[in-house]
Protein backbone atom coordinates (compact mmCIF):
# COMPACT_ATOMS: atom_id res chain seq x y z
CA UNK A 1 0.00 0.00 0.00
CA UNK A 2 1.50 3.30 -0.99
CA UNK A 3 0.05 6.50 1.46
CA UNK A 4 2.65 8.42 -0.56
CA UNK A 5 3.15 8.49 -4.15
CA UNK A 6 6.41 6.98 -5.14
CA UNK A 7 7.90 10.02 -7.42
CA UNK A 8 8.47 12.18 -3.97
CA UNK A 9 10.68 9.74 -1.94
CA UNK A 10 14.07 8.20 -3.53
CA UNK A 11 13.58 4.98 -1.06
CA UNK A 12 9.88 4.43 -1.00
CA UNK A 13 10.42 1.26 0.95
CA UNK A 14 10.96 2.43 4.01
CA UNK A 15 8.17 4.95 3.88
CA UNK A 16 5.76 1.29 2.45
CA UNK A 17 7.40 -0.89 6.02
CA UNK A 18 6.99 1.84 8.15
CA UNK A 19 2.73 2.60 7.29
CA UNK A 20 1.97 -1.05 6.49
CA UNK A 21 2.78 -3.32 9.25
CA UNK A 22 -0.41 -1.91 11.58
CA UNK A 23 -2.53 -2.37 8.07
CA UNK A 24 -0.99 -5.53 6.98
CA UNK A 25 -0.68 -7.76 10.13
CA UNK A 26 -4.03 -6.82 11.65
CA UNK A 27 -6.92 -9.86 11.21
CA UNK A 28 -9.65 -8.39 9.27
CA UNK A 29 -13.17 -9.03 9.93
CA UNK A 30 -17.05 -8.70 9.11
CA UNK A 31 -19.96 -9.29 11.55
CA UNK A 32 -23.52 -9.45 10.88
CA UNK A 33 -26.42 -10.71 12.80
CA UNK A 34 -28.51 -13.35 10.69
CA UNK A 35 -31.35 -15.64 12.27
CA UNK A 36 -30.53 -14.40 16.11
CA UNK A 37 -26.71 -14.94 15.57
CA UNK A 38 -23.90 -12.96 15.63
CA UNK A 39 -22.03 -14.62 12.97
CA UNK A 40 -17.88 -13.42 12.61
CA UNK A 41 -16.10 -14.12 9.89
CA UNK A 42 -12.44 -13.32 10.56
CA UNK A 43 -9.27 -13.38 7.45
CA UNK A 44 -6.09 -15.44 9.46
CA UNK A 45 -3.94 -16.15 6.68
CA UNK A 46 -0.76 -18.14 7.20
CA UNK A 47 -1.67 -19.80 10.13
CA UNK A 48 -3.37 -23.55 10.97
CA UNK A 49 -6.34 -24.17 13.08
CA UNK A 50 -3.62 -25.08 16.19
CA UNK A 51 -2.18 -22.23 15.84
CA UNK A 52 -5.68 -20.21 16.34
CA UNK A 53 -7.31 -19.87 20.40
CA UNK A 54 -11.33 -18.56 20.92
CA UNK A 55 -11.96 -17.50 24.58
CA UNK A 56 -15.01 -16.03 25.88
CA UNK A 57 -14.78 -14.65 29.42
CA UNK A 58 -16.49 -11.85 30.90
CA UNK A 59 -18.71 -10.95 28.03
CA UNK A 60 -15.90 -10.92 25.44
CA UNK A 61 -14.71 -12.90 22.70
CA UNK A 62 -10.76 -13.02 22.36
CA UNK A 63 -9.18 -14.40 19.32
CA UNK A 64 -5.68 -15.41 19.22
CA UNK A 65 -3.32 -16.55 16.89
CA UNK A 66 0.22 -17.43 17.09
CA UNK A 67 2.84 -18.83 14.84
CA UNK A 68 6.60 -19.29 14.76
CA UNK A 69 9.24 -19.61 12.25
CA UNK A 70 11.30 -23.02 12.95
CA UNK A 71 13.27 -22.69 10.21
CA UNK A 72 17.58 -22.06 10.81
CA UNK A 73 18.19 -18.44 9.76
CA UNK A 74 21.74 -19.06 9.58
CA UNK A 75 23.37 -18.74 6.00
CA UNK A 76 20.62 -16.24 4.85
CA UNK A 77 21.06 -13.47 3.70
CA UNK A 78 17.97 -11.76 3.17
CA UNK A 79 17.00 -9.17 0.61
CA UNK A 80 13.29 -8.18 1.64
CA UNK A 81 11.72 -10.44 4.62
CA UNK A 82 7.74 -9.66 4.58
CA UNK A 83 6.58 -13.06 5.83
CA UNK A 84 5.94 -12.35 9.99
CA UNK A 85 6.21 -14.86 12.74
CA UNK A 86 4.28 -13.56 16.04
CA UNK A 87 1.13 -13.52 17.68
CA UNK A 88 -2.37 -11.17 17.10
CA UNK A 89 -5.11 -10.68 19.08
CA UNK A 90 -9.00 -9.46 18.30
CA UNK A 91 -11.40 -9.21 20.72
CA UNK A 92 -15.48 -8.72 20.62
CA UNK A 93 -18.13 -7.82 23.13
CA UNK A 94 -20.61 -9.94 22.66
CA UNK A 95 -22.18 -9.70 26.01
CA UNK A 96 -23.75 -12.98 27.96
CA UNK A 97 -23.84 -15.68 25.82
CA UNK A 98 -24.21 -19.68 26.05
CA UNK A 99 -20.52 -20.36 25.72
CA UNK A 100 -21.68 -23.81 25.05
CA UNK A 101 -23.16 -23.06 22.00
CA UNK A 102 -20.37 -21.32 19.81
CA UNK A 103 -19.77 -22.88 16.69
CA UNK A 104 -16.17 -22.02 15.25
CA UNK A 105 -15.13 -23.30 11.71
CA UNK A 106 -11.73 -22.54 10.30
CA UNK A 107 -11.10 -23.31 6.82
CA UNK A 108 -8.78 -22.19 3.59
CA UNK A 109 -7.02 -19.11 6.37
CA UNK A 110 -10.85 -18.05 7.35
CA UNK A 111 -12.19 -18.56 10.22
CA UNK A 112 -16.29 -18.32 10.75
CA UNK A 113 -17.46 -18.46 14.52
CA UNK A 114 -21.14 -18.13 15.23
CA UNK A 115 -22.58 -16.97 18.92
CA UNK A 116 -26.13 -17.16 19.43
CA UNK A 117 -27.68 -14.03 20.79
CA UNK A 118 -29.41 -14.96 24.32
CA UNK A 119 -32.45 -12.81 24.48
CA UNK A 120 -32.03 -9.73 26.57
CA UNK A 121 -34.37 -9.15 29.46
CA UNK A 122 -34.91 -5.46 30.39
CA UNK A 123 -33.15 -4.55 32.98
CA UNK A 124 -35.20 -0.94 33.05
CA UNK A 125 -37.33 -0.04 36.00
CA UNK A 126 -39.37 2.87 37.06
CA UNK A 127 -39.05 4.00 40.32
CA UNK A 128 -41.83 6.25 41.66
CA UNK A 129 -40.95 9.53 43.94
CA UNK A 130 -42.91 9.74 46.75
C-alpha cells in the first residue's frame, strides 16, 4: 500500500514498512447478525487451526493466533523479509452468551465463529418519587 506516491521519496520502501505493518498484520473481519446470531467471519492467513485460540470470558470474545518460524536463519542473507512470525489478538463484546453453543469453523485461512444471541431481558425499571 502506498500513502505516498512513489515520485516524492528516492527509497519508497521504508516509507511502504513503516505505514503497512499496523494495516498488513491486523486480522480483518465482518460481523452481521442473521437468524438471532452474531455470525464473525475473521481473514487469518498463514496460520493452521492449532495455531488459532477462541476464549469467551467476561462478556468478550478473544481471538488469538500465534505462529513461529522453525526454520535455521543461519546462511541467509535476506533481501526483503515480509513473511511475519508472532502472535495477534482481536477481541469482541458480545455480552452474555451460552458459551456452550459457539460454533467455530476454520477453513482455507478463514475462520467463521457463530454466537447465538441470548435474548435480553430489560433490565429498566421505574421508580416512583414519593
Amino acid at each position: 500500500m502506498n500513502l505516498i506516491p512513489r515520485k516524492y521519496f528516492l527509497d519508497d520502501d521504508f516509507f511502504n514498512d513503516f505505514f503497512e505493518p499496523t494495516l498488513r498484520d491486523q486480522m480483518k473481519c465482518d460481523i452481521y447478525e442473521k437468524d438471532g446470531k452474531y455470525h464473525i467471519i475473521l481473514d487469518v492467513p498463514g496460520y493452521d487451526k492449532d495455531d488459532i485460540k477462541l476464549e469467551c470470558d467476561n462478556g468478550y470474545l478473544t481471538i488469538s493466533a500465534e505462529t513461529s518460524s522453525e526454520e535455521n536463519e543461519e546462511n541467509k542473507n535476506y533481501i526483503r523479509r515480509e513473511r511475519r512470525y508472532g502472535s495477534f489478538t482481536r477481541s469482541f463484546y458480545v455480552g452474555d452468551i451460552e458459551t456452550d453453543k459457539i460454533e467455530a469453523e476454520f477453513k482455507k485461512g478463514t475462520l467463521k465463529i457463530i454466537v447465538p444471541k441470548i435474548d435480553e431481558k430489560p433490565t429498566k425499571k421505574q421508580i416512583e418519587i414519593k
